[in-house]
C-alpha atoms as a PDB file:
ATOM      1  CA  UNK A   1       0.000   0.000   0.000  1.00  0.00           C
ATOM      2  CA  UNK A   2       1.379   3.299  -1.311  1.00  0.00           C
ATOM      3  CA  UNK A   3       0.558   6.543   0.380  1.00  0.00           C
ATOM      4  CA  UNK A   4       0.467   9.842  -1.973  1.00  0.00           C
ATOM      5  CA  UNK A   5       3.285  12.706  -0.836  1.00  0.00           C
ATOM      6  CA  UNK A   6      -0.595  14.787  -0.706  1.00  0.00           C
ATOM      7  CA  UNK A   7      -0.935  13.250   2.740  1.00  0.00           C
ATOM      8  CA  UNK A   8       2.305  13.736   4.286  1.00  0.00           C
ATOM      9  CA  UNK A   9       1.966  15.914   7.439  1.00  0.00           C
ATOM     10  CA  UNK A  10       5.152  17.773   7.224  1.00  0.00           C
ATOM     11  CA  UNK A  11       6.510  19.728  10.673  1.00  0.00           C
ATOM     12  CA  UNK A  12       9.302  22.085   9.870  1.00  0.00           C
ATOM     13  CA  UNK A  13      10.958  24.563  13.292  1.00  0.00           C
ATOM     14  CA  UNK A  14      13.345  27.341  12.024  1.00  0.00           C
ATOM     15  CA  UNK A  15      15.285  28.049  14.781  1.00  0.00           C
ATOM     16  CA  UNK A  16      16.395  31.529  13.804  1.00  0.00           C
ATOM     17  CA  UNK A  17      13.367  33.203  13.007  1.00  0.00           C
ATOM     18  CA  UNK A  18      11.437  30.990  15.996  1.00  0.00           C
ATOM     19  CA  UNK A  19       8.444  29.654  13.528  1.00  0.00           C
ATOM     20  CA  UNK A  20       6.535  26.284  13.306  1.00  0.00           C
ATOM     21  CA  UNK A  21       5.619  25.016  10.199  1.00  0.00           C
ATOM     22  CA  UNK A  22       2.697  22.381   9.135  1.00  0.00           C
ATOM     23  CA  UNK A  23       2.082  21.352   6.205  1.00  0.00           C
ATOM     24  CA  UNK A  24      -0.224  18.682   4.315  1.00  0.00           C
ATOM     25  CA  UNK A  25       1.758  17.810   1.764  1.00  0.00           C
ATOM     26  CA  UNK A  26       3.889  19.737  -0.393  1.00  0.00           C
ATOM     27  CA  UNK A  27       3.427  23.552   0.197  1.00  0.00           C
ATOM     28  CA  UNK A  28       1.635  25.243  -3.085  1.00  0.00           C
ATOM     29  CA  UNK A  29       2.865  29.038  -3.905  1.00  0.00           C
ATOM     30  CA  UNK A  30      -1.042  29.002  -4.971  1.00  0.00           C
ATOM     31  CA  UNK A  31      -2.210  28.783  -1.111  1.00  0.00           C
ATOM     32  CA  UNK A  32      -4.369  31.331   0.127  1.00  0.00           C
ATOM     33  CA  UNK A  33      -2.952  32.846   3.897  1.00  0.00           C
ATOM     34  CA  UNK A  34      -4.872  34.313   6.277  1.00  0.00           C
ATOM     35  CA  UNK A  35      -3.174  35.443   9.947  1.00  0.00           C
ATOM     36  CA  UNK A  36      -4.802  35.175  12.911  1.00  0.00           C
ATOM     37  CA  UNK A  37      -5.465  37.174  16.058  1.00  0.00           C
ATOM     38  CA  UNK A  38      -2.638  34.919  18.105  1.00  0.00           C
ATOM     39  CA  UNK A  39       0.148  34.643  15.677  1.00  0.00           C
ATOM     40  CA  UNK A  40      -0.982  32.359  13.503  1.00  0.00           C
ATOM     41  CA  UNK A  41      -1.035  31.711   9.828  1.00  0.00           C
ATOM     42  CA  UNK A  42      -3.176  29.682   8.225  1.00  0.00           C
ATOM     43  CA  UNK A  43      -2.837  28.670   4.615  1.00  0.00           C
ATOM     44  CA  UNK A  44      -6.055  27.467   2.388  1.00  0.00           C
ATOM     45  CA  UNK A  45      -6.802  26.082  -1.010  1.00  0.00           C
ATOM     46  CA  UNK A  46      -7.935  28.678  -3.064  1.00  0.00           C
ATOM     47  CA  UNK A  47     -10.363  26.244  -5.153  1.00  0.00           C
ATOM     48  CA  UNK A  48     -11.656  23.892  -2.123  1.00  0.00           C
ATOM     49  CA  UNK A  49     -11.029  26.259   0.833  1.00  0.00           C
ATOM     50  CA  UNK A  50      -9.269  23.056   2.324  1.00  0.00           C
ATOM     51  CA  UNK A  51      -7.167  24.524   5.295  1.00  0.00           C
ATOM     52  CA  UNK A  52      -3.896  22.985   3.649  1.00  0.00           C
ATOM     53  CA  UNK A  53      -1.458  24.363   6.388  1.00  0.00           C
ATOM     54  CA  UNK A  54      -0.414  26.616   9.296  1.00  0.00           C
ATOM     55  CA  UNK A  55       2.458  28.563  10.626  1.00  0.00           C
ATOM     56  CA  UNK A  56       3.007  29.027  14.650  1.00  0.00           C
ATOM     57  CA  UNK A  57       4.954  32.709  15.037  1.00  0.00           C
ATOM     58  CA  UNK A  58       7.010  32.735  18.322  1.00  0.00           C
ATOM     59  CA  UNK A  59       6.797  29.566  18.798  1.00  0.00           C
ATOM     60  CA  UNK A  60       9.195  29.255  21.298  1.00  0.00           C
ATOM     61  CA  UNK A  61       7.893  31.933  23.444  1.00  0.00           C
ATOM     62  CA  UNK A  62       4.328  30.183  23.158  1.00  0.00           C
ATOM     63  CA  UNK A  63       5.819  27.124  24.325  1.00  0.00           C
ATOM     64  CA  UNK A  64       7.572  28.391  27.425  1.00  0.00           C
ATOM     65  CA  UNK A  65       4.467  30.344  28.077  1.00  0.00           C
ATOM     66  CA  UNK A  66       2.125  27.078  28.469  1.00  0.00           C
ATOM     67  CA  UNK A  67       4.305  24.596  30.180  1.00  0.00           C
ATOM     68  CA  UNK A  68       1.630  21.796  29.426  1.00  0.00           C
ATOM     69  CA  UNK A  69       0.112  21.397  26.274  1.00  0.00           C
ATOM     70  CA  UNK A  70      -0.040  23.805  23.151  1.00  0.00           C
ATOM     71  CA  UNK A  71      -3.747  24.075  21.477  1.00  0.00           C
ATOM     72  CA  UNK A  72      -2.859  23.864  17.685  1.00  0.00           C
ATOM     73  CA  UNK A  73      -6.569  24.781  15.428  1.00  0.00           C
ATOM     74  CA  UNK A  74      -6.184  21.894  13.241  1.00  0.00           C
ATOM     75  CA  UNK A  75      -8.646  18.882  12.944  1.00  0.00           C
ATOM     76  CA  UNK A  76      -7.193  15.654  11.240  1.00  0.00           C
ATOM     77  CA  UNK A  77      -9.311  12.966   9.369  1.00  0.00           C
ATOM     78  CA  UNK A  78      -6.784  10.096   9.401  1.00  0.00           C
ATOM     79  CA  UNK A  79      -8.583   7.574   6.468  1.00  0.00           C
ATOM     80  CA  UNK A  80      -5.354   5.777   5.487  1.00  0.00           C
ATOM     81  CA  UNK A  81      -3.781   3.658   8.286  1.00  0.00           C
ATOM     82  CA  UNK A  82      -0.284   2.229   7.193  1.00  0.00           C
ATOM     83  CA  UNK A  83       3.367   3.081   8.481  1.00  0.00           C
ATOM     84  CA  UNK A  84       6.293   4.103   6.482  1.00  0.00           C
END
């Protein structure tokens, strides 16, 4: 069973300039972004409004800030169960 790059969940950090990075799949210079109230970045679909990826600013600083858990807005529909 083959899975399709599409469905990747890819997590990038750059260190220097302290952002998270999520994307489904390959990141499209097509993408729709939208920033939100708390720093965040959202990227969309422009044809299917499909939320396709965010971007945490400050990350770090978030993190230290919480010391538990950090609340990410993403909702994940897992149909394909098979390890790589």
């Amino acid at each position: 069973m083959s899975i399709k790059k599409s469905n990747y969940l890819n997590l990038f950090y750059d260190k220097e300039a302290d952002v998270l990075y999520f994307s489904k799949g390959t990141p499209s210079a097509s993408d729709i972004s939208d920033e939100t109230e708390n720093e965040m970045v959202i990227r969309k679909n422009p044809h299917t409004k499909e939320v396709t990826g965010f971007t945490v600013l400050n990350f770090s600083k978030r993190s230290k800030e919480t010391d538990k858990n950090i609340k990410l807005p993403i909702e994940v529909d897992f149909k394909q169960t098979a390890f790589i």
